[in-house]
Protein backbone atom coordinates (compact mmCIF):
# COMPACT_ATOMS: atom_id res chain seq x y z
CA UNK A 1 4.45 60.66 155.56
CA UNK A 2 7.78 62.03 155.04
CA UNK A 3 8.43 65.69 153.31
CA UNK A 4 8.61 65.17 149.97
CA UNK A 5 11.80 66.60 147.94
CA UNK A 6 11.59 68.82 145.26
CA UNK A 7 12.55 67.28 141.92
CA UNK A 8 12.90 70.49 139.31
CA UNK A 9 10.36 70.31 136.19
CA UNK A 10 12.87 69.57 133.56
CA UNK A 11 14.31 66.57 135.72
CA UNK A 12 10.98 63.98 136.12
CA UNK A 13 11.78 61.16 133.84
CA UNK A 14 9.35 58.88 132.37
CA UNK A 15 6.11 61.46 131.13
CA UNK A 16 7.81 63.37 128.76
CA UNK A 17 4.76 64.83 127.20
CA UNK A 18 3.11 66.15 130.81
CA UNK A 19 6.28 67.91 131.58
CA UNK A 20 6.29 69.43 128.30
CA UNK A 21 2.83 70.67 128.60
CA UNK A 22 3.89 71.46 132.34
CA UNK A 23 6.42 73.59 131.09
CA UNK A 24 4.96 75.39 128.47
CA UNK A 25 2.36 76.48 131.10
CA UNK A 26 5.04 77.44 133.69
CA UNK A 27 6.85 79.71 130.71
CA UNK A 28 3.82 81.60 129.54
CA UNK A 29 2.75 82.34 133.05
CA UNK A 30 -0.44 80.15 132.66
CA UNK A 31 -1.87 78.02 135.59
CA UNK A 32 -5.38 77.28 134.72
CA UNK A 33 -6.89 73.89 136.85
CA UNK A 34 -5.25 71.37 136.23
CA UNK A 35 -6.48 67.44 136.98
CA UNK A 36 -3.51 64.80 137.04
CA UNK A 37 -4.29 61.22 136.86
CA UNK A 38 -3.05 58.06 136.50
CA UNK A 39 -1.46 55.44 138.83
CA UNK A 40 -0.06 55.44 142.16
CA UNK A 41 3.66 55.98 141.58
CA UNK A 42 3.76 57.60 138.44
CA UNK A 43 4.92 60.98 139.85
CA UNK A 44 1.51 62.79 139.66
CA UNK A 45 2.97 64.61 142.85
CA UNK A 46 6.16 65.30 142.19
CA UNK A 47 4.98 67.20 138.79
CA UNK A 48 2.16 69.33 140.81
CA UNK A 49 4.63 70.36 143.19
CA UNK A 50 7.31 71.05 140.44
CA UNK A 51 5.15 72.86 138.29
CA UNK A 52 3.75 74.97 141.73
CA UNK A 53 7.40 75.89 142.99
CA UNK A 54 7.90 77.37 139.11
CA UNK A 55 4.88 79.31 138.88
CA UNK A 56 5.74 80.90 142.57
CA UNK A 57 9.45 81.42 141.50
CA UNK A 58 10.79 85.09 140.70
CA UNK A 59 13.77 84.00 138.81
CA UNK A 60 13.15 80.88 136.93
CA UNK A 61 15.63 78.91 135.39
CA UNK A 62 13.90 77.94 132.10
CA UNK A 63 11.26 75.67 132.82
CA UNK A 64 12.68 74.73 136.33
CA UNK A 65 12.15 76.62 139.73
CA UNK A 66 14.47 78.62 141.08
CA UNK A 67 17.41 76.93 142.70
């Protein structure tokens, strides 16, 4: 499997309400366990990893990781 690229928070299209919940939890510092679900394909990945490379950052951009 290839490495995947980093897409930032505020850019995954399609699950409007996850990233907004995401993103709330990235802003107030929260990151309590978290279970995403749903179908193969639907970006379940690309949000964990997202909303991991925010919570890590030291400079965030808003809801997005730093650059």
């Amino acid at each position: 499997m290839s490495e995947p690229r980093l897409t930032p928070l505020g850019a995954i299209e399609g699950q409007p309400s996850a990233v907004q919940a995401l993103g709330a939890l990235a802003q107030d510092g929260s990151h309590p366990p978290l279970l995403l679900h749903g179908p193969e394909g639907c970006g379940k990945r690309t949000a964990a990893l997202a909303f991991a490379a925010r919570l890590v950052c030291l400079a965030p951009k808003g809801m997005d990781a730093c650059g």
